[in-house]
N, C-alpha and C. Protein backbone atom coordinates (compact mmCIF):
# COMPACT_ATOMS: atom_id res chain seq x y z
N UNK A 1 -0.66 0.03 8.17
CA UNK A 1 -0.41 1.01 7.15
C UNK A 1 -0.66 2.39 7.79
N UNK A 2 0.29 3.30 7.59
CA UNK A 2 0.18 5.00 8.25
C UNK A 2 -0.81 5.30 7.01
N UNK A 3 -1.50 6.17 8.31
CA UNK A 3 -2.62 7.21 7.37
C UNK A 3 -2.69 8.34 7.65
N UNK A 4 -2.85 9.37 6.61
CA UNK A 4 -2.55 10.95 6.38
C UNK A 4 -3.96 11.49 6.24
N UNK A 5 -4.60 12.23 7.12
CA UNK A 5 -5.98 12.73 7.67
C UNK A 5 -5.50 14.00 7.63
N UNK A 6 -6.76 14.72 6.62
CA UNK A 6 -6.67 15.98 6.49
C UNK A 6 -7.34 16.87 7.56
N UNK A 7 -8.44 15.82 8.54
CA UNK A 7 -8.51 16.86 9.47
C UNK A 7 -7.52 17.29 10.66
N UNK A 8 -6.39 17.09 10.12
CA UNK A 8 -5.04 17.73 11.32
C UNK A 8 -4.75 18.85 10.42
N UNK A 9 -5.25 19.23 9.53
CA UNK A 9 -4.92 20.37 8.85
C UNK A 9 -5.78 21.40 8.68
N UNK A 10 -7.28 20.89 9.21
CA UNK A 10 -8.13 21.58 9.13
C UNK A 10 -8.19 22.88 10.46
N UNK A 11 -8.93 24.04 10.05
CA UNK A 11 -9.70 24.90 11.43
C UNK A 11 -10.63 24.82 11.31
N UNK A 12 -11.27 24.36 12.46
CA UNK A 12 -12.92 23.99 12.53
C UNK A 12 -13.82 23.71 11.47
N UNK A 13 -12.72 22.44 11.35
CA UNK A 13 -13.60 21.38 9.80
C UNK A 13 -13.04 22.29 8.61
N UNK A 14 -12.48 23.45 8.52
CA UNK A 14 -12.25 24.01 7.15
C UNK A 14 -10.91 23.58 6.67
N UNK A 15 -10.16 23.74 5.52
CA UNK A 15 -9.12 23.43 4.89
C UNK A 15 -8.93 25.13 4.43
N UNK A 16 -7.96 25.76 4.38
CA UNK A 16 -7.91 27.66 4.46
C UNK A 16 -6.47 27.02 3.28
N UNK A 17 -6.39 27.26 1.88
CA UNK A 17 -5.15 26.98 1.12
C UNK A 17 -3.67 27.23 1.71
N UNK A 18 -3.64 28.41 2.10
CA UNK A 18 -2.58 29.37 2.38
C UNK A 18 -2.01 28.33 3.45
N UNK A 19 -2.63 28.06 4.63
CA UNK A 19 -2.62 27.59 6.03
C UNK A 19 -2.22 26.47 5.70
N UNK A 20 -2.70 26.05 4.92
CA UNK A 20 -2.61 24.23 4.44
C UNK A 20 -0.90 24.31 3.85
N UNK A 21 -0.89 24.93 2.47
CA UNK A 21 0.34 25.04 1.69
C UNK A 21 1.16 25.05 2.47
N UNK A 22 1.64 26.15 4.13
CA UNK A 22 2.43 26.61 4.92
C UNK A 22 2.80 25.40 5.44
N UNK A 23 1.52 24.69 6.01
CA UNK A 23 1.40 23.12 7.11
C UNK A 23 2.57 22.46 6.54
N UNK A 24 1.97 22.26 4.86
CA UNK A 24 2.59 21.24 4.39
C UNK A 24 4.00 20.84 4.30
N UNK A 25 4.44 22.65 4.12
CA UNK A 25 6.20 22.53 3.56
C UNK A 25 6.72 22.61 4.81
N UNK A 26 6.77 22.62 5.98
CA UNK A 26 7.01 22.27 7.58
C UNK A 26 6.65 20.59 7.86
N UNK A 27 5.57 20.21 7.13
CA UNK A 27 5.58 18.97 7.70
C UNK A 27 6.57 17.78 7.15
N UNK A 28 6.49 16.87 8.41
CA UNK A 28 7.06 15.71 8.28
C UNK A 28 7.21 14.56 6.96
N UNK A 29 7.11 14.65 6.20
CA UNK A 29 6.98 13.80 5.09
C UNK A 29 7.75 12.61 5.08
N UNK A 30 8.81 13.04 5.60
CA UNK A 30 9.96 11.59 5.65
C UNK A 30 9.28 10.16 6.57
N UNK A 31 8.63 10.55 7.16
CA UNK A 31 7.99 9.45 8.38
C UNK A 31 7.02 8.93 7.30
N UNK A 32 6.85 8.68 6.06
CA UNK A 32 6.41 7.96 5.67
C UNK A 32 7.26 6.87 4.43
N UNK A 33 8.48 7.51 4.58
CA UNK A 33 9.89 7.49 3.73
C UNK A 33 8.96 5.76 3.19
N UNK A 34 8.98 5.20 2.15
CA UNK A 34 9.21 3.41 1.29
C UNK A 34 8.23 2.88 2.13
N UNK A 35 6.89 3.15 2.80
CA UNK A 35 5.86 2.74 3.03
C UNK A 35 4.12 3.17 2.49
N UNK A 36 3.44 2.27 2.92
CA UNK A 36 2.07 2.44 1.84
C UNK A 36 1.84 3.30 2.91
N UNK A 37 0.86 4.56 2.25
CA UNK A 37 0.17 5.66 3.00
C UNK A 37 -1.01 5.46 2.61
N UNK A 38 -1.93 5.66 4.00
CA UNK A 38 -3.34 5.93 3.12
C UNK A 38 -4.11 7.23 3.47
N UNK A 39 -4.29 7.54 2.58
CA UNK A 39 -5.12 9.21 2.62
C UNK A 39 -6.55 8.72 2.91
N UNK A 40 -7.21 9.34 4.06
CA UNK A 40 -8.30 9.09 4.65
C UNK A 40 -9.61 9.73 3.76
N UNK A 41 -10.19 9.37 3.25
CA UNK A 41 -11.32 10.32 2.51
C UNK A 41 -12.63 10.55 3.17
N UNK A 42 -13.00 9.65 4.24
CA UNK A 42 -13.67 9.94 4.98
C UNK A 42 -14.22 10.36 6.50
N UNK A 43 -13.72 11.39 6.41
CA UNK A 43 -13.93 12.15 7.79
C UNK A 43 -15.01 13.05 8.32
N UNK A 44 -15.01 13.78 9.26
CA UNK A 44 -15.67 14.23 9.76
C UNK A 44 -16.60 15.36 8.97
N UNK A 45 -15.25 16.26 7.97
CA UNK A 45 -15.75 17.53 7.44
C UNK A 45 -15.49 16.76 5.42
N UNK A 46 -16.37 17.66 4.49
CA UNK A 46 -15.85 17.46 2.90
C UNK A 46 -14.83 17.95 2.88
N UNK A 47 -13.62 17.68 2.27
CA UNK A 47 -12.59 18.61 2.19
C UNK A 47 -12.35 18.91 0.25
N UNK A 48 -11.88 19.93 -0.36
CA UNK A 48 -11.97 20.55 -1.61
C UNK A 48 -10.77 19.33 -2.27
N UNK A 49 -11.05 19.13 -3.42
CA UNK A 49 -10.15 18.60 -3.76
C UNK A 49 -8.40 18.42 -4.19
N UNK A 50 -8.51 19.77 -4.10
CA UNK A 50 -7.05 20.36 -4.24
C UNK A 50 -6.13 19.95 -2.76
N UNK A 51 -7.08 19.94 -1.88
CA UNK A 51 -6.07 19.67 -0.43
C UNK A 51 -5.68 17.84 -0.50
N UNK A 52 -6.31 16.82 -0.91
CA UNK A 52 -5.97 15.11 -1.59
C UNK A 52 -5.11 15.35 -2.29
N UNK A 53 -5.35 16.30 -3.50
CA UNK A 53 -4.31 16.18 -4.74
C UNK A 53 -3.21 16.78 -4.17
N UNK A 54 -2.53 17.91 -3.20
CA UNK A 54 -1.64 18.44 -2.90
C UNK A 54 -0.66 17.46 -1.87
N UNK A 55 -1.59 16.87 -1.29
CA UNK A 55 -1.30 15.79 -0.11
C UNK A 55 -0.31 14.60 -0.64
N UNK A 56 -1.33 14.31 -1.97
CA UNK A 56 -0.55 12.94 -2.60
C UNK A 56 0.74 13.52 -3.45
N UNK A 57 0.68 15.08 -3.99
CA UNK A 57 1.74 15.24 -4.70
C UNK A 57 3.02 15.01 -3.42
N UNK A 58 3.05 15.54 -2.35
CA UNK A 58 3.85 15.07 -1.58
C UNK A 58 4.13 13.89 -1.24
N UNK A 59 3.46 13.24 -0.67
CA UNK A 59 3.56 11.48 -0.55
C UNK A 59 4.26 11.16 -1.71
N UNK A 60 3.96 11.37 -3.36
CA UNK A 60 4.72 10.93 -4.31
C UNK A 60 5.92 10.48 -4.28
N UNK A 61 6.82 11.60 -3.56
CA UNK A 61 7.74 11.78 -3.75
C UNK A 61 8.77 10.90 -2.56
N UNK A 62 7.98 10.47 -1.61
CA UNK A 62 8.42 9.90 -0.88
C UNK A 62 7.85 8.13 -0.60
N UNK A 63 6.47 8.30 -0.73
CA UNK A 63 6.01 6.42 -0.39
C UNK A 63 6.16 5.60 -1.49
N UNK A 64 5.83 4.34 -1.00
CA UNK A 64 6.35 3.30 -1.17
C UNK A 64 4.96 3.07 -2.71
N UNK A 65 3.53 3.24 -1.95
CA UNK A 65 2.35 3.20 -2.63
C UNK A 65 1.49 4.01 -1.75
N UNK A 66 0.24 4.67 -2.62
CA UNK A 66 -0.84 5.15 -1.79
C UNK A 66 -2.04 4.89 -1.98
N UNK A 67 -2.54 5.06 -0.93
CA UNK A 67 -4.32 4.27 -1.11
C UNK A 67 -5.20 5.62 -0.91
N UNK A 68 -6.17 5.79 -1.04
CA UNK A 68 -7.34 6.73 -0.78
C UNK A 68 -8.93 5.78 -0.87
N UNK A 69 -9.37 6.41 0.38
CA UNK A 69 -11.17 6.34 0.75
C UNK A 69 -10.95 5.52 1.53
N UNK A 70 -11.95 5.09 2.25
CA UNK A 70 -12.38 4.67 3.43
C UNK A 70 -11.38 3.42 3.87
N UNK A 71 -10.88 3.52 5.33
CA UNK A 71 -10.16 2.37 5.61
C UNK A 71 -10.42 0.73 5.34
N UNK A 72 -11.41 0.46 5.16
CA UNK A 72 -11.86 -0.78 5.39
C UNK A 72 -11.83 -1.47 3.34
N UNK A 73 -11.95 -0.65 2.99
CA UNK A 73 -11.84 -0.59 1.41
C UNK A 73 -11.04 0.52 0.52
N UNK A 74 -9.52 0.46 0.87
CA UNK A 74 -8.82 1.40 0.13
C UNK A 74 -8.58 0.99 -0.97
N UNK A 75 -8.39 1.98 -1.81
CA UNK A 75 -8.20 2.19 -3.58
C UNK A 75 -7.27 2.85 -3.47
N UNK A 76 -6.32 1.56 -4.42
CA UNK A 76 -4.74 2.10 -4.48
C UNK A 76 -4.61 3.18 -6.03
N UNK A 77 -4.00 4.32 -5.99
CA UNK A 77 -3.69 5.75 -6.62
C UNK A 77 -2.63 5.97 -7.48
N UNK A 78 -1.84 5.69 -6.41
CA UNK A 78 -0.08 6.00 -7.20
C UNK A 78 0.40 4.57 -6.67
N UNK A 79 1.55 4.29 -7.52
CA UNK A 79 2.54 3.30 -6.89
C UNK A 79 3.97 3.38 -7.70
N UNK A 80 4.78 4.23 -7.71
CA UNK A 80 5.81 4.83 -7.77
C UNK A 80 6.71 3.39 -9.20
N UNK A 81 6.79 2.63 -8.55
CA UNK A 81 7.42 1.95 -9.52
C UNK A 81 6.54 1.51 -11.27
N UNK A 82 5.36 1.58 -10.83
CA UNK A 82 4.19 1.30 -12.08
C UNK A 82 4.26 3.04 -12.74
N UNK A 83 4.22 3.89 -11.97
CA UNK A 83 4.76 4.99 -13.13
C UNK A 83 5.45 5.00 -13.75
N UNK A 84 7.16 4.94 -13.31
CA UNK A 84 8.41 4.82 -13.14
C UNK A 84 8.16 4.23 -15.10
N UNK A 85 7.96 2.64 -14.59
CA UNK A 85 7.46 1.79 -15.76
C UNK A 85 6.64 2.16 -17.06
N UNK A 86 5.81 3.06 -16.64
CA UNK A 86 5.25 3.16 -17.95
C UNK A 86 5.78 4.31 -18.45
N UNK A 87 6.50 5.62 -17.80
CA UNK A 87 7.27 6.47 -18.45
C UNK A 87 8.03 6.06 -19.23
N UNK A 88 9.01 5.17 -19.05
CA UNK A 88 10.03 4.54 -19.56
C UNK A 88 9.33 3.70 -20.94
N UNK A 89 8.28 2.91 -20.99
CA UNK A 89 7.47 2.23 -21.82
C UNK A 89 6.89 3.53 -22.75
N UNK A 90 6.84 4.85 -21.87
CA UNK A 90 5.79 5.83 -23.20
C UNK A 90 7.30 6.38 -24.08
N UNK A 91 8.41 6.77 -23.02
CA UNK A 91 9.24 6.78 -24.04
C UNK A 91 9.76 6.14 -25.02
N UNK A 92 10.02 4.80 -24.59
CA UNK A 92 10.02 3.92 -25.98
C UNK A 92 9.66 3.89 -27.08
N UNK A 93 8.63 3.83 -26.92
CA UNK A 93 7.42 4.15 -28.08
C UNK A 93 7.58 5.76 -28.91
N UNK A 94 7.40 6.66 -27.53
CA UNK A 94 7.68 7.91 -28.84
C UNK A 94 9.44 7.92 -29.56
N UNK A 95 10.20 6.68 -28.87
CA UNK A 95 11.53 7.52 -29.97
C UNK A 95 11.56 7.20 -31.19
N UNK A 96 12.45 7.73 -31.66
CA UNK A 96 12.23 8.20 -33.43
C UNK A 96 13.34 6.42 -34.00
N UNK A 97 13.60 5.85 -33.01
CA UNK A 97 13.91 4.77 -33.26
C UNK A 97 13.33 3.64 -33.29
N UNK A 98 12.30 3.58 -33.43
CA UNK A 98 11.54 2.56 -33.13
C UNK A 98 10.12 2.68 -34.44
């Protein structure tokens, strides 16, 4: 399984928004095109939570499923088709036809 480590985004252990946001819309995203990603949660430095949540909004849009925290015990997050599913299931429910 490919894994997405925020310390390649970091400067000396920090996460800087601006720097990060820039990283992001240059980076590669397709190299993870219909496969499980796992976002590393434990590394070297804390990182803020907005830099995970920005990370996975990208992955969204492209993997297969994603995991987060420690390799040896990942916790799966998103999985694209179980959204997919229950959008479709919340709409049901709210139409005026039913």
């Amino acid at each position: 399984m490919p894994a997405f480590d925020l310390d390649n985004f970091a400067e000396g252990g920090i996460l800087r928004e601006k720097t990060v946001r820039e990283a992001f819309e240059s980076y590669n995203w397709e190299q993870y095109r219909g496969k499980t990603v796992h976002i590393r949660g434990c590394g070297q430095a804390t990182f803020p939570t907005w830099a995970y949540l920005m990370a996975a909004a990208h992955l969204a849009l492209v993997a297969k499923r994603i995991t987060f925290g420690e390799d040896r015990s990942p916790m799966e997050i998103f999985v694209p088709e179980d959204f997919r599913a229950k959008i479709a299931h919340d709409e049901q429910a709210e139409s005026p036809n039913n």
